[in-house]
N, C-alpha and C. Protein backbone atom coordinates (compact mmCIF):
# COMPACT_ATOMS: atom_id res chain seq x y z
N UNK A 1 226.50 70.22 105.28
CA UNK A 1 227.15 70.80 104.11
C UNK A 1 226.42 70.34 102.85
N UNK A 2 226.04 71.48 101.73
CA UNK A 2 225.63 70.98 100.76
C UNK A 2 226.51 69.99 100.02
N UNK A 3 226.19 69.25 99.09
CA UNK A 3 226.38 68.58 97.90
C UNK A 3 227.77 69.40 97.03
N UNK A 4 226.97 70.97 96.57
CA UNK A 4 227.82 71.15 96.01
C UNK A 4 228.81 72.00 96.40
N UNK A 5 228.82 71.98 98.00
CA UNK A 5 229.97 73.14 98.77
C UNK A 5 231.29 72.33 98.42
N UNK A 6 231.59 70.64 98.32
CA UNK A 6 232.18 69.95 98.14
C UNK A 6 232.87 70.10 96.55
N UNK A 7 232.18 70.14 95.78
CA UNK A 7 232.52 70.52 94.65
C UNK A 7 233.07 72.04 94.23
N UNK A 8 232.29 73.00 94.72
CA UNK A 8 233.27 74.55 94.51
C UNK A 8 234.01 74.22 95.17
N UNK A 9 234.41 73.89 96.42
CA UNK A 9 235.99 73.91 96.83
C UNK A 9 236.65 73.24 96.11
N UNK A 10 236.62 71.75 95.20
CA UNK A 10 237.49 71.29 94.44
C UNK A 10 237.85 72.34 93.58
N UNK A 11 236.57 72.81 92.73
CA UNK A 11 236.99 73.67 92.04
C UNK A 11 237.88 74.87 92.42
N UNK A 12 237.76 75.47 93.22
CA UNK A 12 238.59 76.39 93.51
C UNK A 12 240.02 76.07 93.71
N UNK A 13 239.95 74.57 94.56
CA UNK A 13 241.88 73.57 94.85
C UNK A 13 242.31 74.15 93.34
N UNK A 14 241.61 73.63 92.04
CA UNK A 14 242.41 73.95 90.74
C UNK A 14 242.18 75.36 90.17
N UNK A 15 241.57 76.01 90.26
CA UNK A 15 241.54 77.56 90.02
C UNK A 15 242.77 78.26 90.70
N UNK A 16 243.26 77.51 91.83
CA UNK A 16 244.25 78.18 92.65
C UNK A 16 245.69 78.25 91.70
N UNK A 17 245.61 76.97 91.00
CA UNK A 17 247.06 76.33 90.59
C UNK A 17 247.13 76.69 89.42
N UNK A 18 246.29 77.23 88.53
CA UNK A 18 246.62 77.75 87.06
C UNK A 18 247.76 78.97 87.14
N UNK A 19 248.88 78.56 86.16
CA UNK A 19 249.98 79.58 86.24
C UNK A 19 249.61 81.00 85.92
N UNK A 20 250.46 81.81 86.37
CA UNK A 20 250.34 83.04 85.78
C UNK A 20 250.49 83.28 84.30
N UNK A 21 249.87 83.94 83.74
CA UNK A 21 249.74 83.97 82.42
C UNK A 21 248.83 83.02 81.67
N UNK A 22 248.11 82.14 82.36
CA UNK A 22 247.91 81.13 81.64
C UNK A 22 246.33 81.13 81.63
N UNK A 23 245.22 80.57 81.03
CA UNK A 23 243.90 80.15 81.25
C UNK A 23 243.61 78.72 81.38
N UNK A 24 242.27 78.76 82.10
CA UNK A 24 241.56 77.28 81.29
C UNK A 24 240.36 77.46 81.38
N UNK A 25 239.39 76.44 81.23
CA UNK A 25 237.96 76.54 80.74
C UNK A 25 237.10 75.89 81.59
N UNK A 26 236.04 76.54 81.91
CA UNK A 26 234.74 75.80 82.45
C UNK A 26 235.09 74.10 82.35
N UNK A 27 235.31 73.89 81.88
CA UNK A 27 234.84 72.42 80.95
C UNK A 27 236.44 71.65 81.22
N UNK A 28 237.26 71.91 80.75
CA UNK A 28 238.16 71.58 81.41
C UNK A 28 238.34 71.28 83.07
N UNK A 29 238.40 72.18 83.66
CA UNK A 29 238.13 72.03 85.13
C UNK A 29 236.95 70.90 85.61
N UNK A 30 236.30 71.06 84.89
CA UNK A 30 235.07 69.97 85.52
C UNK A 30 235.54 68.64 84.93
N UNK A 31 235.84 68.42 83.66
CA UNK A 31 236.52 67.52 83.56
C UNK A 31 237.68 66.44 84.07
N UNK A 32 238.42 67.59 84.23
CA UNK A 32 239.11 67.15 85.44
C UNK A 32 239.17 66.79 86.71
N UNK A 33 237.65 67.23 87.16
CA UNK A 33 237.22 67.13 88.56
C UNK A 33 235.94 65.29 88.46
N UNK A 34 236.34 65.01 87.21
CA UNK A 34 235.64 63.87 87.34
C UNK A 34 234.09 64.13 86.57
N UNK A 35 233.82 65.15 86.52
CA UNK A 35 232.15 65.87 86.05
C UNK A 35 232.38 66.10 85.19
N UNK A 36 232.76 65.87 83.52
CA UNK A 36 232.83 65.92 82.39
C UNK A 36 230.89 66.49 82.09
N UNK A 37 230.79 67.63 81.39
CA UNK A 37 229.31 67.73 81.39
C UNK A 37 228.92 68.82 82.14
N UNK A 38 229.56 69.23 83.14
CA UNK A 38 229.25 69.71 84.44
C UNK A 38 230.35 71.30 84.33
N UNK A 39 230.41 72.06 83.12
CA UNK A 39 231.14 73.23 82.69
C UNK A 39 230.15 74.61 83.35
N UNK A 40 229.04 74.31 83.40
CA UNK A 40 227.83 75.04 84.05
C UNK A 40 228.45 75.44 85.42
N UNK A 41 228.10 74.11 86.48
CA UNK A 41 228.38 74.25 87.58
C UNK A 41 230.00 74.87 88.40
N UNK A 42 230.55 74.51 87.24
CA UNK A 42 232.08 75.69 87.52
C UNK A 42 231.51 76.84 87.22
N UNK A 43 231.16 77.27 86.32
CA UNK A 43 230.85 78.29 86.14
C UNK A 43 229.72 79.31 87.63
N UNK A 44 229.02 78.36 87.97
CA UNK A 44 228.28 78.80 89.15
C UNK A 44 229.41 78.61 90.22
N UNK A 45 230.17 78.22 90.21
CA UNK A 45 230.85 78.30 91.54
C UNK A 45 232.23 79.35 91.24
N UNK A 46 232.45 79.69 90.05
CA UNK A 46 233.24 81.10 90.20
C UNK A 46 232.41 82.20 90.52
N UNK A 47 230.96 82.17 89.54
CA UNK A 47 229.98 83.16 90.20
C UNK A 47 230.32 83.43 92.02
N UNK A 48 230.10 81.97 92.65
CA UNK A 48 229.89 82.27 93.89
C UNK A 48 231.19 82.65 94.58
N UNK A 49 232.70 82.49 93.95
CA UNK A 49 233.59 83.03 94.71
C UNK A 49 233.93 84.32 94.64
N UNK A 50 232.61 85.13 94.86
CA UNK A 50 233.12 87.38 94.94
C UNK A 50 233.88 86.74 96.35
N UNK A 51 234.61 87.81 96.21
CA UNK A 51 235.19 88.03 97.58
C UNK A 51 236.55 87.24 97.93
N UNK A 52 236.94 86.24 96.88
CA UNK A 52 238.11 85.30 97.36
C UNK A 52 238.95 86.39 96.60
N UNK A 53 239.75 86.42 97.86
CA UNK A 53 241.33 87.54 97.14
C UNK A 53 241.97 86.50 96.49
N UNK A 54 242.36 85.20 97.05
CA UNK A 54 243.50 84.70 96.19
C UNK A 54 243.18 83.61 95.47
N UNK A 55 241.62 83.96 94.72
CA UNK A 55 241.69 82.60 93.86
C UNK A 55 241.69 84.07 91.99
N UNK A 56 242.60 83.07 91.34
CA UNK A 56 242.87 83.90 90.02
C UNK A 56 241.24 83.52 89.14
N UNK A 57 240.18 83.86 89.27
CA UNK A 57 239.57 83.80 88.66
C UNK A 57 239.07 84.54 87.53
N UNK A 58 239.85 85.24 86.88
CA UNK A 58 240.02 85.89 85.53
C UNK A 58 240.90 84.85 84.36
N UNK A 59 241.60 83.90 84.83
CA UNK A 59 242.27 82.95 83.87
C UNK A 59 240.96 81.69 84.09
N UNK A 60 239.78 81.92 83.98
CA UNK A 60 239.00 81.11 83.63
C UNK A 60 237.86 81.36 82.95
N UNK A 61 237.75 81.04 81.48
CA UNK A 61 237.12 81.13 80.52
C UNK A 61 236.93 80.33 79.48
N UNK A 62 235.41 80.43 78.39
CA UNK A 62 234.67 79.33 78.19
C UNK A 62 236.00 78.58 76.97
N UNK A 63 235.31 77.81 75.90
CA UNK A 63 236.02 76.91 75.72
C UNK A 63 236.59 77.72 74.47
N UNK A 64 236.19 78.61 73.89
CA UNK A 64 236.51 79.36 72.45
C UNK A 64 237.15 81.02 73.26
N UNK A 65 237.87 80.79 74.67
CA UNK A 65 238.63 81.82 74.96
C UNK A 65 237.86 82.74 75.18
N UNK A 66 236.68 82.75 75.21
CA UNK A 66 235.80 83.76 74.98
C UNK A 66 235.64 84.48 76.99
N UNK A 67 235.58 85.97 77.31
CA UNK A 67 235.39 85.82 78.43
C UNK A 67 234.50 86.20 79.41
N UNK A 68 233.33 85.13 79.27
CA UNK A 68 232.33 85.03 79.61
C UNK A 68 231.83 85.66 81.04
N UNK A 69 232.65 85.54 82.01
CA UNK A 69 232.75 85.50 83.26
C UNK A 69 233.32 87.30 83.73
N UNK A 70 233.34 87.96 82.41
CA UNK A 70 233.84 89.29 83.06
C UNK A 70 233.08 89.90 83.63
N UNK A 71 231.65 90.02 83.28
CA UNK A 71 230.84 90.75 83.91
C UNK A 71 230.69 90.59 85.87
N UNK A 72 230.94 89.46 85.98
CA UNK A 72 231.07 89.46 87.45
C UNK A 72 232.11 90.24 88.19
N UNK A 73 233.20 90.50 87.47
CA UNK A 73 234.04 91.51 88.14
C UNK A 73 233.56 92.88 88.58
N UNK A 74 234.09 93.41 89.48
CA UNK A 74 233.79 94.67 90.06
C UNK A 74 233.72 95.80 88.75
N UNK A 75 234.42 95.52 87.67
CA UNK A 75 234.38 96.35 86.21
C UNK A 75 234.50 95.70 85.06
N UNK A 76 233.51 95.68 84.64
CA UNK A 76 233.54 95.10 83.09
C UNK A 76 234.92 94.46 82.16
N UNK A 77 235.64 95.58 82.66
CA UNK A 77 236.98 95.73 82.13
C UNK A 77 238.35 95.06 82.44
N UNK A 78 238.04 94.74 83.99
CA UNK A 78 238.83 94.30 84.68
C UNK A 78 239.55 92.88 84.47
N UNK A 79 238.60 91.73 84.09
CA UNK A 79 239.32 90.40 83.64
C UNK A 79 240.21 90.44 82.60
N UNK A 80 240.20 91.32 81.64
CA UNK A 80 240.59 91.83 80.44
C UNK A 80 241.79 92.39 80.83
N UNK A 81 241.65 93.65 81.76
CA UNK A 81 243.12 93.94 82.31
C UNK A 81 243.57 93.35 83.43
N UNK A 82 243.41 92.22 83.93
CA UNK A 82 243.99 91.57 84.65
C UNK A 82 244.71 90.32 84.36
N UNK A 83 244.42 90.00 82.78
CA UNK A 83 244.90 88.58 81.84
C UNK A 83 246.21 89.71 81.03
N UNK A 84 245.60 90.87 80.48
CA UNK A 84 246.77 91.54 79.97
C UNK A 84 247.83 92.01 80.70
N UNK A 85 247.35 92.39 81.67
CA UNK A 85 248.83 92.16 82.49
C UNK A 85 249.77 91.32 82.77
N UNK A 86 248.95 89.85 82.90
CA UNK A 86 250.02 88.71 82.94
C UNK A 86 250.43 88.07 81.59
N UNK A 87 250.44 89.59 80.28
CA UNK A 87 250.67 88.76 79.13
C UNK A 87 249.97 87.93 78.17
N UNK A 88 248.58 87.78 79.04
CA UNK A 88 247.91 87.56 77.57
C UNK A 88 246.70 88.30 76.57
N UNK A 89 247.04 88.25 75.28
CA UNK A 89 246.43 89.05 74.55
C UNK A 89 245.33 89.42 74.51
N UNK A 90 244.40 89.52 74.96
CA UNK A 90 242.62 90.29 74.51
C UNK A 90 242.23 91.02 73.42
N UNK A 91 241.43 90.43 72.39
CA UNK A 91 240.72 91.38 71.84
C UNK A 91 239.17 91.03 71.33
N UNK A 92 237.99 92.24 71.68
CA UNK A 92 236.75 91.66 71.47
C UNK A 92 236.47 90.25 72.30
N UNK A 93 236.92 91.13 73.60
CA UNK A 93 236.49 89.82 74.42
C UNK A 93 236.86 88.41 74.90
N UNK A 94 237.73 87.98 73.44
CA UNK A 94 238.42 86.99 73.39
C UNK A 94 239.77 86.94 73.11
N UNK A 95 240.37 85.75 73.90
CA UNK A 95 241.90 85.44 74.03
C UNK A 95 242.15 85.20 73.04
N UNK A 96 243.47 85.82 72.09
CA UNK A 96 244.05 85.89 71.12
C UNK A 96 245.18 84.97 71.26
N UNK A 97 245.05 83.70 70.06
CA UNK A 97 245.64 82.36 70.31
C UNK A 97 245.85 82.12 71.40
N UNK A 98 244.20 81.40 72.25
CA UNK A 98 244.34 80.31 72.80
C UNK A 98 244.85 79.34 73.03
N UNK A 99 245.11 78.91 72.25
CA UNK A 99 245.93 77.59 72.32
C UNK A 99 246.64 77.67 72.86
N UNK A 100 247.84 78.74 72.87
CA UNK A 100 248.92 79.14 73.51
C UNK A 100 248.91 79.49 75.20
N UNK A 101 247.98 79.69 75.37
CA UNK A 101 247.31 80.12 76.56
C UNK A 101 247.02 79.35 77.62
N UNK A 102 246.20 77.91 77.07
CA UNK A 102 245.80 77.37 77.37
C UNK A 102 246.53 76.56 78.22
N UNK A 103 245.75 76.05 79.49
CA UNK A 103 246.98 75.34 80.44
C UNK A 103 245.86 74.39 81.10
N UNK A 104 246.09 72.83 80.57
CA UNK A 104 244.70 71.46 80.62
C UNK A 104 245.15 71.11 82.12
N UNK A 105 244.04 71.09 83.09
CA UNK A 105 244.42 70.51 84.43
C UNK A 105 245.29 69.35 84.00
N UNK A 106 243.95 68.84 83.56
CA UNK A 106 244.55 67.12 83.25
C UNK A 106 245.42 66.40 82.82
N UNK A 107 246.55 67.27 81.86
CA UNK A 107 247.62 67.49 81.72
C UNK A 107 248.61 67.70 82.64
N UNK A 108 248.24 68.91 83.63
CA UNK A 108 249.40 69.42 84.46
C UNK A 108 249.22 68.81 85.44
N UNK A 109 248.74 67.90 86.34
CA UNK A 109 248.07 67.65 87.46
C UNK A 109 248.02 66.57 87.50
N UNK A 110 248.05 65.37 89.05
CA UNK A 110 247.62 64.01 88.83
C UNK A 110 246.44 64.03 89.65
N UNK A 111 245.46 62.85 89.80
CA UNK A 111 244.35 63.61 90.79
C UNK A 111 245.35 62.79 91.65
């Protein structure tokens, strides 16, 4: 097993648990996973989860709400209408008050 097969699955354990309606960030998640620095490599390991039905990977985006990660969806459009459906706002790409949105592993979670 690689190095970092160990690490996308962490990542994914907390991609699983973000509420509905809610986001968090590259950077957050890695943070939480102990890899502070390491917002990249989440990011490569949502790349690598096409195909997982039940991980919510549309409530994960960069640190200014911004949503970086749509283009990997099957439609451009789709992360966008898949966050507005659970209520949160989009516009130009980005989540409209974040803050509000926002849901810190490290906060919700013990390791």
């Amino acid at each position: 097993m690689k190095s970092n097969d160990n690490f996308f699955a962490q990542v994914y354990q907390v991609v699983k648990l973000i509420p509905l309606g809610k986001v968090t960030t590259y950077g957050a998640i890695a943070s939480y996973l102990g890899s502070k620095g390491s917002a990249r490599m989440v990011g490569w390991a949502m790349n690598a989860s096409h195909g997982m039905k039940d991980l919510p990977a549309h409530r994960v985006v960069n640190r200014n709400g911004l949503l970086t990660g749509k283009n990997h969806f099957s439609s451009p459009n789709l992360m966008q209408a898949l966050l507005e459906k659970e209520g949160v706002t989009v516009e130009n790409n980005t989540i409209i008050n974040f803050e509000n949105f926002f849901w810190d592993p490290a906060k919700a979670l013990e390791l």
